[in-house]
PDB file of N, CA and C in Angstrom:
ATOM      1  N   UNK A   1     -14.352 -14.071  -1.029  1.00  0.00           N
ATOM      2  CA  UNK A   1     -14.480 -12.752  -1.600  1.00  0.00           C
ATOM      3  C   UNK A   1     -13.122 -12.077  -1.552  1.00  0.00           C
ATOM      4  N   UNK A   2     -12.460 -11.080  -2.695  1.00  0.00           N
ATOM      5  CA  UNK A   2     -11.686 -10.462  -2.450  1.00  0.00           C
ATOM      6  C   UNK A   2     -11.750  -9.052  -3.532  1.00  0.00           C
ATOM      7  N   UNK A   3     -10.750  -8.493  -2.934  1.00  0.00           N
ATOM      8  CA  UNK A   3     -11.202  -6.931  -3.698  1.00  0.00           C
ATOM      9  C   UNK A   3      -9.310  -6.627  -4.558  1.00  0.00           C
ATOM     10  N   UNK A   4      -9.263  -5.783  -4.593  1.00  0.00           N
ATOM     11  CA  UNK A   4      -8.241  -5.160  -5.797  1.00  0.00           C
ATOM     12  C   UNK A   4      -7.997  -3.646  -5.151  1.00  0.00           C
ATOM     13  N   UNK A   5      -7.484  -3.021  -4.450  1.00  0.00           N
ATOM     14  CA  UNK A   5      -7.495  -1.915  -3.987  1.00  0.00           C
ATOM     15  C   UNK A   5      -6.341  -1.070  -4.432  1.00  0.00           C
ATOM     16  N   UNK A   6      -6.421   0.152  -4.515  1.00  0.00           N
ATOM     17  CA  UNK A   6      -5.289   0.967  -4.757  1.00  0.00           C
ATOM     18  C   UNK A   6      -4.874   2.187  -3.601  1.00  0.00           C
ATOM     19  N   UNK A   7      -3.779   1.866  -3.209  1.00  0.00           N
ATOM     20  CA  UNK A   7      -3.110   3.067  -2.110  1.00  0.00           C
ATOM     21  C   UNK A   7      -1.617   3.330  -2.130  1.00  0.00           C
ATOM     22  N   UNK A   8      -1.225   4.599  -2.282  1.00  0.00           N
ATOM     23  CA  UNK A   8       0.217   4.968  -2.474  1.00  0.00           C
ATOM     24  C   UNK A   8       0.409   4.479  -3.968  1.00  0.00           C
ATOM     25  N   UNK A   9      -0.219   4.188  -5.385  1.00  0.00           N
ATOM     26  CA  UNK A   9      -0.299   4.365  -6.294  1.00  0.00           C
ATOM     27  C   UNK A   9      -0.170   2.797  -6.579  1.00  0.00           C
ATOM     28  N   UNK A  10      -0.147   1.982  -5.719  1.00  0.00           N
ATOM     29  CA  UNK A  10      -0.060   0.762  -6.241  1.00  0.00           C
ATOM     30  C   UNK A  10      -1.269  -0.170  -5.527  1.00  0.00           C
ATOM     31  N   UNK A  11      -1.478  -1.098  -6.277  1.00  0.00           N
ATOM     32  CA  UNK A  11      -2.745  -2.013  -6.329  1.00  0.00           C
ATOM     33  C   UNK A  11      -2.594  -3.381  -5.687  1.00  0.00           C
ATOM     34  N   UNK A  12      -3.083  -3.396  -4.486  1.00  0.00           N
ATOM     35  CA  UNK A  12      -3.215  -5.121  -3.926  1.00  0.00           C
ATOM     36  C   UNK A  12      -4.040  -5.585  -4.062  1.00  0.00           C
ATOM     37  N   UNK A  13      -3.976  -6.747  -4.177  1.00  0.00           N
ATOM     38  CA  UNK A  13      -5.233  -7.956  -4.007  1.00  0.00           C
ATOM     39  C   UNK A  13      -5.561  -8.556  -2.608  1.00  0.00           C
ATOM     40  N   UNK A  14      -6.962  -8.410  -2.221  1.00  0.00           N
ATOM     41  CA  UNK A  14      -6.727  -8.917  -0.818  1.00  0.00           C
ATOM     42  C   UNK A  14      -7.988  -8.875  -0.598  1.00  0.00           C
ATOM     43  N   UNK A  15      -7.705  -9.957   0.404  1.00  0.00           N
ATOM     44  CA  UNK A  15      -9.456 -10.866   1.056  1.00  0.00           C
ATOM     45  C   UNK A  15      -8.861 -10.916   2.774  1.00  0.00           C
ATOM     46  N   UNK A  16     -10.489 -11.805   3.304  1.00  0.00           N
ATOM     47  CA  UNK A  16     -10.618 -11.375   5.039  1.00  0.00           C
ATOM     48  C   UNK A  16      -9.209 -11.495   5.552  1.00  0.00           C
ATOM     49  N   UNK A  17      -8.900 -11.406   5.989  1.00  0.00           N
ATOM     50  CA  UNK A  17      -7.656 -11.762   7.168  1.00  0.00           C
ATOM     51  C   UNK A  17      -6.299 -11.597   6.563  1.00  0.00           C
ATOM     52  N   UNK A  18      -6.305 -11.023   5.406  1.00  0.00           N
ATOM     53  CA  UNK A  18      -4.676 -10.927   4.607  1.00  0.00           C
ATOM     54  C   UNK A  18      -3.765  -9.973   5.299  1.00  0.00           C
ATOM     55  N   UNK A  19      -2.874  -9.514   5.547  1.00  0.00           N
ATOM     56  CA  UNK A  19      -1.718  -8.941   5.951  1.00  0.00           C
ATOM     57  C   UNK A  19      -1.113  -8.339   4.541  1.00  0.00           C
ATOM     58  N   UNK A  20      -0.846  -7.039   4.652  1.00  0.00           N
ATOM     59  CA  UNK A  20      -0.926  -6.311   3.916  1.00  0.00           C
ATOM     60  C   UNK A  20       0.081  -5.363   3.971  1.00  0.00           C
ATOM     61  N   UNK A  21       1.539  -5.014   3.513  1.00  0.00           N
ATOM     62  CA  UNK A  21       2.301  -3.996   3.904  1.00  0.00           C
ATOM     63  C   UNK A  21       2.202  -2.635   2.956  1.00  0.00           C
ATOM     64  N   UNK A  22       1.661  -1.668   3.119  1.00  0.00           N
ATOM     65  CA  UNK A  22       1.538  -0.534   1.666  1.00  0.00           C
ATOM     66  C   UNK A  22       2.359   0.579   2.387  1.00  0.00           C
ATOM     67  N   UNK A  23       2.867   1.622   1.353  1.00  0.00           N
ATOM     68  CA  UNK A  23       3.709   2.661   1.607  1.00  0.00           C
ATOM     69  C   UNK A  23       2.953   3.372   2.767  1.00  0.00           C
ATOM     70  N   UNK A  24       4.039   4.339   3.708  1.00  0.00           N
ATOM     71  CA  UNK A  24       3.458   4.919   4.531  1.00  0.00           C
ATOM     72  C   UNK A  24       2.264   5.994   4.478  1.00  0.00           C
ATOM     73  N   UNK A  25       1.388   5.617   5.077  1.00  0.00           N
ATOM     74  CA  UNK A  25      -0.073   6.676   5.381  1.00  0.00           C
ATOM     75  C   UNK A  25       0.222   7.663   6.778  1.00  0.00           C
ATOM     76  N   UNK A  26      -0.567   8.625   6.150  1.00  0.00           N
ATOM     77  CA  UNK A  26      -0.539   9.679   7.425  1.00  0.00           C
ATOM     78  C   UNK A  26      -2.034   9.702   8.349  1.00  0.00           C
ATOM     79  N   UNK A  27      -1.761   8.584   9.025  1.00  0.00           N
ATOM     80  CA  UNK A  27      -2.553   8.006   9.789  1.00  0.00           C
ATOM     81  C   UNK A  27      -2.615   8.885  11.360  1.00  0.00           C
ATOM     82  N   UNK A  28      -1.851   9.504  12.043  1.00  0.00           N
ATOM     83  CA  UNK A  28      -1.875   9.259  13.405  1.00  0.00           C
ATOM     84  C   UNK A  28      -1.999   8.702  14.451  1.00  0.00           C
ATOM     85  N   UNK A  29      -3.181   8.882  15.383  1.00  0.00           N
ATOM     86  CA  UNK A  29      -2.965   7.597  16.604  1.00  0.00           C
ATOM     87  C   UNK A  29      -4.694   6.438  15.981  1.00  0.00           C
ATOM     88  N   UNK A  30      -5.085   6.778  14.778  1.00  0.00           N
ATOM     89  CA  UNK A  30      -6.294   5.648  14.090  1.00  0.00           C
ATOM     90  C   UNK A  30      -5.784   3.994  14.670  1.00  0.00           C
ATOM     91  N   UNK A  31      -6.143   3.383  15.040  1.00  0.00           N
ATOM     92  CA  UNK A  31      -6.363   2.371  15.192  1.00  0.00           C
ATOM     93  C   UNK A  31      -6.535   0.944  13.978  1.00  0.00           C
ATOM     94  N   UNK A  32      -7.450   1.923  12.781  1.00  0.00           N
ATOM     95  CA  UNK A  32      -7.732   1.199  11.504  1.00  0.00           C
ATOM     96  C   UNK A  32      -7.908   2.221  10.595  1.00  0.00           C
ATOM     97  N   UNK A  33      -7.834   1.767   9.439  1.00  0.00           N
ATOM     98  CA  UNK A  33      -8.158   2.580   8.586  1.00  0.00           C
ATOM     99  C   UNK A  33      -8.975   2.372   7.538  1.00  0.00           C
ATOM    100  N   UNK A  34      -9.850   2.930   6.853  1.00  0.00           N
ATOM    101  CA  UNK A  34     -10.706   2.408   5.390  1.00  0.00           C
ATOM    102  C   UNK A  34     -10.428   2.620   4.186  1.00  0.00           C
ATOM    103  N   UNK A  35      -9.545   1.876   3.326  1.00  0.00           N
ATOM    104  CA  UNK A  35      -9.164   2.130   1.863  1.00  0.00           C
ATOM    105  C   UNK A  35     -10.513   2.381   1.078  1.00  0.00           C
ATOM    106  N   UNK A  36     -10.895   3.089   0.491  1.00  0.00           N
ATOM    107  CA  UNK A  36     -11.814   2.998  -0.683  1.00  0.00           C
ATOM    108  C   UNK A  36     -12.103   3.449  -1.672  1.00  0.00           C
ATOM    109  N   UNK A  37     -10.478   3.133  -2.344  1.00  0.00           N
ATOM    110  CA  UNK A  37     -10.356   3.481  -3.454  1.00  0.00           C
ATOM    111  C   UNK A  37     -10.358   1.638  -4.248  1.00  0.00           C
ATOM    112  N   UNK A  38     -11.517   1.196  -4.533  1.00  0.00           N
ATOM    113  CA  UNK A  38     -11.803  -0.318  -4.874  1.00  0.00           C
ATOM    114  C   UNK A  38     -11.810  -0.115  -5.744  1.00  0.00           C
ATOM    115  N   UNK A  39     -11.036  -0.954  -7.272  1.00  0.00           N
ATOM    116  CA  UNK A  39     -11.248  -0.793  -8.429  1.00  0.00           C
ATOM    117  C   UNK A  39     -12.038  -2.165  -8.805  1.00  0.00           C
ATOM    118  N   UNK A  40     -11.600  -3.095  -7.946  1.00  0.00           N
ATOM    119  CA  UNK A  40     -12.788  -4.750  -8.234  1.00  0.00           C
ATOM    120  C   UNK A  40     -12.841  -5.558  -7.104  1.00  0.00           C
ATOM    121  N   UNK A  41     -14.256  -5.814  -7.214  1.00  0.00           N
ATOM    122  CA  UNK A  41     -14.250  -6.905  -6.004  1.00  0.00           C
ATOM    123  C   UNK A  41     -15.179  -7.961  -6.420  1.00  0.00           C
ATOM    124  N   UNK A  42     -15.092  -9.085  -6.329  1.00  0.00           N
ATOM    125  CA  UNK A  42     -15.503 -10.234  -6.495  1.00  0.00           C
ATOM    126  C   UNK A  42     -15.705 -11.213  -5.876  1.00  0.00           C
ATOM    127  N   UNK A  43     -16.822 -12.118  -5.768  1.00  0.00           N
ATOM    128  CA  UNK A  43     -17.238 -13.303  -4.906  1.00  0.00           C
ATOM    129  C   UNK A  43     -17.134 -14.515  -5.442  1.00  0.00           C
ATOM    130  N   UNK A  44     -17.800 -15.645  -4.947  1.00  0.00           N
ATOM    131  CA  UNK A  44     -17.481 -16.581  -6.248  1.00  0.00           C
ATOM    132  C   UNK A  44     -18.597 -16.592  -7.310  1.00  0.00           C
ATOM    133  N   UNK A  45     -19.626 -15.782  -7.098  1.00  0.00           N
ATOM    134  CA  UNK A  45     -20.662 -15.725  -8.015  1.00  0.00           C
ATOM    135  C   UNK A  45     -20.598 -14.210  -9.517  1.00  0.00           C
ATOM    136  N   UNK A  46     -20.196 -13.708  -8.605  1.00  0.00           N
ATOM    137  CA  UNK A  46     -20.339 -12.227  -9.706  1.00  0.00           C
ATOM    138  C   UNK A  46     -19.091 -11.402  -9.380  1.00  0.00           C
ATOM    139  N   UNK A  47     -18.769 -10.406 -10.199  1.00  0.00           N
ATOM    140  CA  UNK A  47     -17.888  -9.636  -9.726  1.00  0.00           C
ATOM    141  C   UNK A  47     -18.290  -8.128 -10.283  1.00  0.00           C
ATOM    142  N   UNK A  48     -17.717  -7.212  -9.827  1.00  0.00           N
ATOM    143  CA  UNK A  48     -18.282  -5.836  -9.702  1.00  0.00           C
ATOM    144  C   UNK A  48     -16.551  -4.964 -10.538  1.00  0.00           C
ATOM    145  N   UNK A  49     -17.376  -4.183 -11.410  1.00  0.00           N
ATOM    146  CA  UNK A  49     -15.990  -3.484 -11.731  1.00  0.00           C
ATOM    147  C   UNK A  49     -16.029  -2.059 -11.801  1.00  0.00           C
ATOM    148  N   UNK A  50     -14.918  -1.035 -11.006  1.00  0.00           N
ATOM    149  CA  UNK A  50     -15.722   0.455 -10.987  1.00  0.00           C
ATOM    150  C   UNK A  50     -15.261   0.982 -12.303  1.00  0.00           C
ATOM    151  N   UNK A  51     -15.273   2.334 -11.888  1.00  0.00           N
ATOM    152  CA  UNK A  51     -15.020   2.771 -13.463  1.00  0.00           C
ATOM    153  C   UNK A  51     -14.400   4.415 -12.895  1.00  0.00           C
ATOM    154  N   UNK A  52     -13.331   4.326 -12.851  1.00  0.00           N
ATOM    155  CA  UNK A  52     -12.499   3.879 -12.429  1.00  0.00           C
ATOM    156  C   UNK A  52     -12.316   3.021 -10.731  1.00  0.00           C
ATOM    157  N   UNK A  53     -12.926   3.410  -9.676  1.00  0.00           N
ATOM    158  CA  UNK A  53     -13.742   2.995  -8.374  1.00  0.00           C
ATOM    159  C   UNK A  53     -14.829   2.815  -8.309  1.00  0.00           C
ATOM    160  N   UNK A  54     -15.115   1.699  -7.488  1.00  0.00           N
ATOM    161  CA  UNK A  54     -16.595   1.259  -7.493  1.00  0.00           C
ATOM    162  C   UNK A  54     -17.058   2.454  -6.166  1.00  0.00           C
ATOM    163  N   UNK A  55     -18.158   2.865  -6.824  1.00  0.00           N
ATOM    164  CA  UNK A  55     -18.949   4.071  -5.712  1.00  0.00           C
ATOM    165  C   UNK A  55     -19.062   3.121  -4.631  1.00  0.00           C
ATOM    166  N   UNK A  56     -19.268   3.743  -3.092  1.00  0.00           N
ATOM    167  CA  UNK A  56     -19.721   3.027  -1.838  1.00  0.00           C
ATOM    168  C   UNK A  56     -19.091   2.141  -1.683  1.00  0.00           C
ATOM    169  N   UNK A  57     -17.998   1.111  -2.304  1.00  0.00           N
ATOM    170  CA  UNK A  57     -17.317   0.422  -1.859  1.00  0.00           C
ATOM    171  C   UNK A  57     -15.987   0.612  -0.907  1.00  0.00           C
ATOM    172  N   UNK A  58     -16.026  -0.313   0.126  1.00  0.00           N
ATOM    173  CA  UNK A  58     -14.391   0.632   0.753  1.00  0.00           C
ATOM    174  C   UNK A  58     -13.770  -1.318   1.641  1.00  0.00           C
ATOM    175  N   UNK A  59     -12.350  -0.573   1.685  1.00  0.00           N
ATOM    176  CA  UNK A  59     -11.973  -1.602   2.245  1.00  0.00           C
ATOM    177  C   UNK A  59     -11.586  -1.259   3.938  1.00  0.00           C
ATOM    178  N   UNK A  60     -11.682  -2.078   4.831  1.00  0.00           N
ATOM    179  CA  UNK A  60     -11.723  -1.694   6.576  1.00  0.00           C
ATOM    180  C   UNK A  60     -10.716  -2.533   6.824  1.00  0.00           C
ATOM    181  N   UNK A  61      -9.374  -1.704   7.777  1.00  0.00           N
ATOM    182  CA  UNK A  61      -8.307  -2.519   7.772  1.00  0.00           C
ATOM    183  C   UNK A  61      -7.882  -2.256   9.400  1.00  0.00           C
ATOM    184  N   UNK A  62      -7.031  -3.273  10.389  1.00  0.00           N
ATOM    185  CA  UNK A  62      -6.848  -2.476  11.285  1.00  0.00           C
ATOM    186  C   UNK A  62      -5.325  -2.525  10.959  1.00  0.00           C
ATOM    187  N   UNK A  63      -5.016  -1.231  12.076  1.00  0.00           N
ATOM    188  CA  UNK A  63      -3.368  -0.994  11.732  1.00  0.00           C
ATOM    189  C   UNK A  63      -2.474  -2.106  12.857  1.00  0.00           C
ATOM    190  N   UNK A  64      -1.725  -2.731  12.401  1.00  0.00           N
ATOM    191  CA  UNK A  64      -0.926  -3.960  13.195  1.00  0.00           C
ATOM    192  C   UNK A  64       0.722  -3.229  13.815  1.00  0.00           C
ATOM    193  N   UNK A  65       1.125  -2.612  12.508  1.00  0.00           N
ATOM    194  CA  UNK A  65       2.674  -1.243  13.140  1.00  0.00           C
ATOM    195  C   UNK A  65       2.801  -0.616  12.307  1.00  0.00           C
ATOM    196  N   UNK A  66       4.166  -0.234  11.799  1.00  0.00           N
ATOM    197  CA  UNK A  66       4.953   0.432  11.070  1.00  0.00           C
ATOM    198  C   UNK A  66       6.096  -0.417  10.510  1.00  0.00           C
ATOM    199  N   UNK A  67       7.154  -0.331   9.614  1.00  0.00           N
ATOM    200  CA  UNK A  67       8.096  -1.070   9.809  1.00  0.00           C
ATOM    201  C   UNK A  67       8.828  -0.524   8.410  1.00  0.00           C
ATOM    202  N   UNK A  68      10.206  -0.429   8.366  1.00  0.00           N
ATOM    203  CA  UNK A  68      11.085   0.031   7.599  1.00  0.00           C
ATOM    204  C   UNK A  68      11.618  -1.006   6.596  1.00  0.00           C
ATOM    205  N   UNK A  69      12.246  -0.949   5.035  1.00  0.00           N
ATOM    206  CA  UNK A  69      12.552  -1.616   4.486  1.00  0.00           C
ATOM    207  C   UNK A  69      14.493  -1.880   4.837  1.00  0.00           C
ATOM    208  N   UNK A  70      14.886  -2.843   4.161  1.00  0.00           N
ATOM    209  CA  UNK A  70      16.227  -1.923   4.205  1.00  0.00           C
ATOM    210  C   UNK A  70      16.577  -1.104   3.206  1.00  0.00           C
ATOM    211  N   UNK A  71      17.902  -1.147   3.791  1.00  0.00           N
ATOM    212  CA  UNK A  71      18.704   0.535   3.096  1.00  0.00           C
ATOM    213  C   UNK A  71      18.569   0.132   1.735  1.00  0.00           C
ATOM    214  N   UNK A  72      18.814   1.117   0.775  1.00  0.00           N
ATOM    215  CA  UNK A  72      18.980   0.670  -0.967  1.00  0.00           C
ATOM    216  C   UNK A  72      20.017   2.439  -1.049  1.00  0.00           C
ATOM    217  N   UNK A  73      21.328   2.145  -1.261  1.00  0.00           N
ATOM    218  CA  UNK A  73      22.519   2.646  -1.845  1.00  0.00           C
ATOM    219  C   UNK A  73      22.348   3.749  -3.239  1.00  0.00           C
ATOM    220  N   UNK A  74      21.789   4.622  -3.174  1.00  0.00           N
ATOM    221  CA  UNK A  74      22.700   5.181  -4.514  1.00  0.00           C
ATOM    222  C   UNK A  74      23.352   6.367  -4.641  1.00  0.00           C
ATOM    223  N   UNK A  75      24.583   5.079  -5.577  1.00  0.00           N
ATOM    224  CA  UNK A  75      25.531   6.243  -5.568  1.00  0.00           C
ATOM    225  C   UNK A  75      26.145   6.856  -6.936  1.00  0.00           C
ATOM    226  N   UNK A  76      26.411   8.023  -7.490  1.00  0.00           N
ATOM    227  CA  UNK A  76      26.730   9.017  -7.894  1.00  0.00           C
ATOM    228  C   UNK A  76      27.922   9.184  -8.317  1.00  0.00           C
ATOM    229  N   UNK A  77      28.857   9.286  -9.369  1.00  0.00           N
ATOM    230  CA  UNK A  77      29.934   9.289  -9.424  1.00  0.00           C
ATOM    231  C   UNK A  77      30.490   9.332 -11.118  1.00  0.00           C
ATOM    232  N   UNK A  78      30.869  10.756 -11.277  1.00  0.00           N
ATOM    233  CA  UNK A  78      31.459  10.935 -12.704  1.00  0.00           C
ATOM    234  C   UNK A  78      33.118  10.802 -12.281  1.00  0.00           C
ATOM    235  N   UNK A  79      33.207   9.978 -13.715  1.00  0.00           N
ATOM    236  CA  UNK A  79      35.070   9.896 -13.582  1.00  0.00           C
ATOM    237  C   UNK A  79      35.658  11.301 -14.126  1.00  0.00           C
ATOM    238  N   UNK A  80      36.786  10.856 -13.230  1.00  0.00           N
ATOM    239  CA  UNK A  80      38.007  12.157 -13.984  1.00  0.00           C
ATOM    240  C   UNK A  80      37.279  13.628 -13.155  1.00  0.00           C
ATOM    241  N   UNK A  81      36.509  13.325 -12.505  1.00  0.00           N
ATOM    242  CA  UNK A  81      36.275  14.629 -11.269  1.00  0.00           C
ATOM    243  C   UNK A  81      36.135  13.947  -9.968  1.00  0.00           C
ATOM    244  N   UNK A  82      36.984  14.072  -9.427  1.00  0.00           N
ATOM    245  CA  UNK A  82      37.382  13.494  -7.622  1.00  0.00           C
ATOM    246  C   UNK A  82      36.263  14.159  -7.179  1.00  0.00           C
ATOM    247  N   UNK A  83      35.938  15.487  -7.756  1.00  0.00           N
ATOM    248  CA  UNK A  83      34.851  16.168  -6.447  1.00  0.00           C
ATOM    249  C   UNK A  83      33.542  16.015  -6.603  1.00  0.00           C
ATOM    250  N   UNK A  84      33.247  14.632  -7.810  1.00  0.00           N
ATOM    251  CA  UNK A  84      31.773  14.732  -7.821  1.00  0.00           C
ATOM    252  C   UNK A  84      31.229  13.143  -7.599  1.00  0.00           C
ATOM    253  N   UNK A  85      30.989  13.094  -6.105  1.00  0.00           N
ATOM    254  CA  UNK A  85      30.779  11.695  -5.755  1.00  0.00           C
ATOM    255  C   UNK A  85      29.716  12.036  -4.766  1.00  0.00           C
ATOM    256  N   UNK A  86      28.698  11.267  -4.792  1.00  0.00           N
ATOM    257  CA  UNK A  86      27.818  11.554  -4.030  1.00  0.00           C
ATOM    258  C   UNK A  86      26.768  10.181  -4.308  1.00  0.00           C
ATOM    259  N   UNK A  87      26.708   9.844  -2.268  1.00  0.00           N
ATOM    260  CA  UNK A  87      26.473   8.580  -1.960  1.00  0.00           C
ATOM    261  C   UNK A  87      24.445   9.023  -0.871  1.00  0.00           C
ATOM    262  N   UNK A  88      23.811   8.652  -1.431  1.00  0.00           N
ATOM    263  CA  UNK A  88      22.813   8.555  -0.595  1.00  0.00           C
ATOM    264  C   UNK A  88      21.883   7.063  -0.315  1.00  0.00           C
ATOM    265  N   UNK A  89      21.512   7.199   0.866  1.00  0.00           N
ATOM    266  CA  UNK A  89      20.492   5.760   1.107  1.00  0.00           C
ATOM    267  C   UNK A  89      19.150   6.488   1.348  1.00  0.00           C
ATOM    268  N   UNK A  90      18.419   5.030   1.217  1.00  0.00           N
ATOM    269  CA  UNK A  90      17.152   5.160   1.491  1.00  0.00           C
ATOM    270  C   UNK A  90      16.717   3.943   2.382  1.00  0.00           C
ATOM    271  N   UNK A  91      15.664   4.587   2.943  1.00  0.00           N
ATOM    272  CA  UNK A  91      14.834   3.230   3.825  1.00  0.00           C
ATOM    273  C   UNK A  91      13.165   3.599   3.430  1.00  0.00           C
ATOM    274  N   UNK A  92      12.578   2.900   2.870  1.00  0.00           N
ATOM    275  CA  UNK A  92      11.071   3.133   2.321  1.00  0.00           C
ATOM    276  C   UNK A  92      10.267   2.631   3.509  1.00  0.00           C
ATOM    277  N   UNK A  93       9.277   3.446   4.402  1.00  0.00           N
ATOM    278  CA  UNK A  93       8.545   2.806   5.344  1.00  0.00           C
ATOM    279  C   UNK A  93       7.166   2.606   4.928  1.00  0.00           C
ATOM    280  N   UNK A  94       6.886   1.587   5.928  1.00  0.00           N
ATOM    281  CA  UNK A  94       5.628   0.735   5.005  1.00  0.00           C
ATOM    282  C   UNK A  94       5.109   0.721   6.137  1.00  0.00           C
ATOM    283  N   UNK A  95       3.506   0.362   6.437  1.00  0.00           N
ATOM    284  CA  UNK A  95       2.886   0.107   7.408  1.00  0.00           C
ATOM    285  C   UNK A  95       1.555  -0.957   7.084  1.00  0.00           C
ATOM    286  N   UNK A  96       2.011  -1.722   8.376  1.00  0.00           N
ATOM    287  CA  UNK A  96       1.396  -3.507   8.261  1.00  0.00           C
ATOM    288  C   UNK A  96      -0.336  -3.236   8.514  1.00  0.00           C
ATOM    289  N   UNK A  97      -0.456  -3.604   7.427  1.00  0.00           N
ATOM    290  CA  UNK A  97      -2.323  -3.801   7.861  1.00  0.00           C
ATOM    291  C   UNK A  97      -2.880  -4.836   7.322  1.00  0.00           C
ATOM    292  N   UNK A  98      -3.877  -5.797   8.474  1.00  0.00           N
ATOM    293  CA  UNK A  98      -4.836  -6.872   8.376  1.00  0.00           C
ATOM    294  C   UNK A  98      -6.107  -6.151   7.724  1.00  0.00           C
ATOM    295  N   UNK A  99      -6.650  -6.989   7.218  1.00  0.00           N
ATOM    296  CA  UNK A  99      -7.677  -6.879   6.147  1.00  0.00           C
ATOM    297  C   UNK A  99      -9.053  -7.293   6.980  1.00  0.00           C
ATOM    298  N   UNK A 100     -10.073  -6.472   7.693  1.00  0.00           N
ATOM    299  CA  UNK A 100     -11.129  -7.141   8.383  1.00  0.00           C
ATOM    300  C   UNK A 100     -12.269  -7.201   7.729  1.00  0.00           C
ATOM    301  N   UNK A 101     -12.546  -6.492   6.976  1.00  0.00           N
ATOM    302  CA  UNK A 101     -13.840  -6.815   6.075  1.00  0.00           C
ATOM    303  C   UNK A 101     -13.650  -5.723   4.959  1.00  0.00           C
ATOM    304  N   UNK A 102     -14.525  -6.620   3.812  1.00  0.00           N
ATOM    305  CA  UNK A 102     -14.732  -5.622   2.713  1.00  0.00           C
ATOM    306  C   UNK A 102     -16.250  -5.171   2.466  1.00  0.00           C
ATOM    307  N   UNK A 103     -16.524  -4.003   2.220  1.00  0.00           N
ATOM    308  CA  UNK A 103     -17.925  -3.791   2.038  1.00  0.00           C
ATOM    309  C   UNK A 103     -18.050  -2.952   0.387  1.00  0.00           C
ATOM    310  N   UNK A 104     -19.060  -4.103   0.126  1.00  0.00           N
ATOM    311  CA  UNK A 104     -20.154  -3.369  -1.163  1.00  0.00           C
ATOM    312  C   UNK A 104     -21.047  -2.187  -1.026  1.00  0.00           C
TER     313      UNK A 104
END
């Protein structure tokens, strides 16, 4: 069985035991969390499609850490003006979650 889920605006695919990194949630000290925003989930017999989410469906995940991407650079810079240069980074944090069951 696996489902199709959407969180932080983007969509994974994922069944029992998958490992899962999605943009940071404002979780606190939760332990797990329940996605259920399911757009499909499927077995090997039938599959279910919401419209846009399937009602009552949710996905149950526990939380494993946190963890940072690396840096990504951008930088800024018109010619023929010395004073307009401007350098910023980023680090996108993501947080690791196992996949423990999906429910219909």
């Amino acid at each position: 069985m696996y489902a199709i889920v959407e969180t932080g605006s983007k969509q994974y695919k994922v069944a029992k035991n998958d490992t899962i990194e999605v943009e940071r949630l404002e979780l606190g000290k939760a332990k797990e969390v329940k996605l259920d925003k399911v757009l499909f989930i499927s077995d090997k017999k039938e599959a279910t499609i919401g419209d846009p989410y399937i009602k009552g469906a949710h996905v149950v995940c526990d939380i494993l850490g946190e963890k940072r991407d690396k840096k990504v650079i951008s930088f800024k810079y018109r010619r023929r003006h010395s004073s307009s240069k401007k350098k910023i980074g980023h680090r996108q944090g993501y947080v690791v979650l196992k996949v423990k069951e999906i429910i219909n």
